[in-house]
Protein backbone atom coordinates (compact mmCIF):
# COMPACT_ATOMS: atom_id res chain seq x y z
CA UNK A 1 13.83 128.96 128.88
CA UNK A 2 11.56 132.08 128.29
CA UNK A 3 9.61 130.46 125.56
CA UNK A 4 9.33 127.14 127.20
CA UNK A 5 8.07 129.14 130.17
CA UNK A 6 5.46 130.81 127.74
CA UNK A 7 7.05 134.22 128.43
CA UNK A 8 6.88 135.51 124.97
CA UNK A 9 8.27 139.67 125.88
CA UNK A 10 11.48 138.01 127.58
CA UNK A 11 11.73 135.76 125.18
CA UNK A 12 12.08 138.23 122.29
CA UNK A 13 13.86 140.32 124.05
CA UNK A 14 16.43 137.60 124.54
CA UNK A 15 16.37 136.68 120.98
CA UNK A 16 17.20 140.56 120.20
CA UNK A 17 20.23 140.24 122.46
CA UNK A 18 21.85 137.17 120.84
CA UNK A 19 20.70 138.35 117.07
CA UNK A 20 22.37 141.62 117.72
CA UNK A 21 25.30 142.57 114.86
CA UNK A 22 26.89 144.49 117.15
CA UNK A 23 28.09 145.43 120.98
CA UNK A 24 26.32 148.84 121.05
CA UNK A 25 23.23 147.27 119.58
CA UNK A 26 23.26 143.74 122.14
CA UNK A 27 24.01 146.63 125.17
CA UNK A 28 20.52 148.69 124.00
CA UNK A 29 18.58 145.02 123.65
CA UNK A 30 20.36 144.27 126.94
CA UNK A 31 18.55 146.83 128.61
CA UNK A 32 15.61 146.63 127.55
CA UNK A 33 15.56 142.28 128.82
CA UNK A 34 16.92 143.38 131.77
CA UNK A 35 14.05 145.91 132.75
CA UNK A 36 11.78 142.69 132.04
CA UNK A 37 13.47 140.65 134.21
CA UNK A 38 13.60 143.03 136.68
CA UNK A 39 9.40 143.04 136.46
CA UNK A 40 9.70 139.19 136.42
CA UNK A 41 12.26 139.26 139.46
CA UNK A 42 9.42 141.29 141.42
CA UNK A 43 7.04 138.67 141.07
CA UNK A 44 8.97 135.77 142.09
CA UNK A 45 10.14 135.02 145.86
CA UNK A 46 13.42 132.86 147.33
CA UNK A 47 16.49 133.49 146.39
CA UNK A 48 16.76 136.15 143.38
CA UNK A 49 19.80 138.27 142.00
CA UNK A 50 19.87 141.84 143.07
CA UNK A 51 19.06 145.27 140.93
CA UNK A 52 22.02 147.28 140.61
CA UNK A 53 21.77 151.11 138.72
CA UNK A 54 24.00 152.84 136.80
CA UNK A 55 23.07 156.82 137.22
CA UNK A 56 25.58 157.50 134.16
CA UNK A 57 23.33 155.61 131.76
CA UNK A 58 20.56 155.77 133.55
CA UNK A 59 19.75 151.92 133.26
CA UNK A 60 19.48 148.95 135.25
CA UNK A 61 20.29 145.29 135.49
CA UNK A 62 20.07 142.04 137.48
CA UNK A 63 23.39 140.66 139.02
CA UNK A 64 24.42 138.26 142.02
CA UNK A 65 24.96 140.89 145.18
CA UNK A 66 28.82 141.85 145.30
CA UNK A 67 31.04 143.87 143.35
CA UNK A 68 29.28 145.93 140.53
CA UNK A 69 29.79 144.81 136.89
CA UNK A 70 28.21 147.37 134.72
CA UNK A 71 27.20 145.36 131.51
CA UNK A 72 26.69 149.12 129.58
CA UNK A 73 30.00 150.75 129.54
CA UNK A 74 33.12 149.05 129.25
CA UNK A 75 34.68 152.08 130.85
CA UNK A 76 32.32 152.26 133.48
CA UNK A 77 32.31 149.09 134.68
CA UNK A 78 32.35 149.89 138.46
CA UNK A 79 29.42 152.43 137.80
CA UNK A 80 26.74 150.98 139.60
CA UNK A 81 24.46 151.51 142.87
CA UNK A 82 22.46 148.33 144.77
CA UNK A 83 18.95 149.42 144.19
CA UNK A 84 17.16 146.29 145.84
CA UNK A 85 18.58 142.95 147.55
């Protein structure tokens, strides 16, 4: 949808996550499309997902407002403050 949308940077990023060979390597591609779509969120109006934080990793990502789901650590997966609704 990135590249149909002519949104090149999420669209490699994207690429990066589904080409990665392994978890460690699709959670570091991860973050680095979600801080994109964060930028992308801020531009946008209606009905968007919210920015949750995860002080322990010190990274971000965009998620439905609700119970935190930390995509980074599988044993932090409650780690996680609402930054922005």
């Amino acid at each position: 949808e990135a590249a149909k949308a002519k949104n090149a940077t999420i669209a490699e990023q994207a690429t990066a996550v589904a080409k990665s060979p392994d978890i460690a390597k699709a959670r570091a591609a991860f973050a680095t499309l979600s801080d994109e779509m964060i930028k992308l969120r801020a531009t946008t109006s209606g009905t968007r997902p919210s920015v949750y934080y995860c002080p322990m990793v010190k990274k971000s990502w965009l998620q439905p407002k609700g119970d935190v789901g930390n995509p980074y650590d599988k044993s932090m997966q409650m780690c996680g403050v609402l930054k922005e609704e």
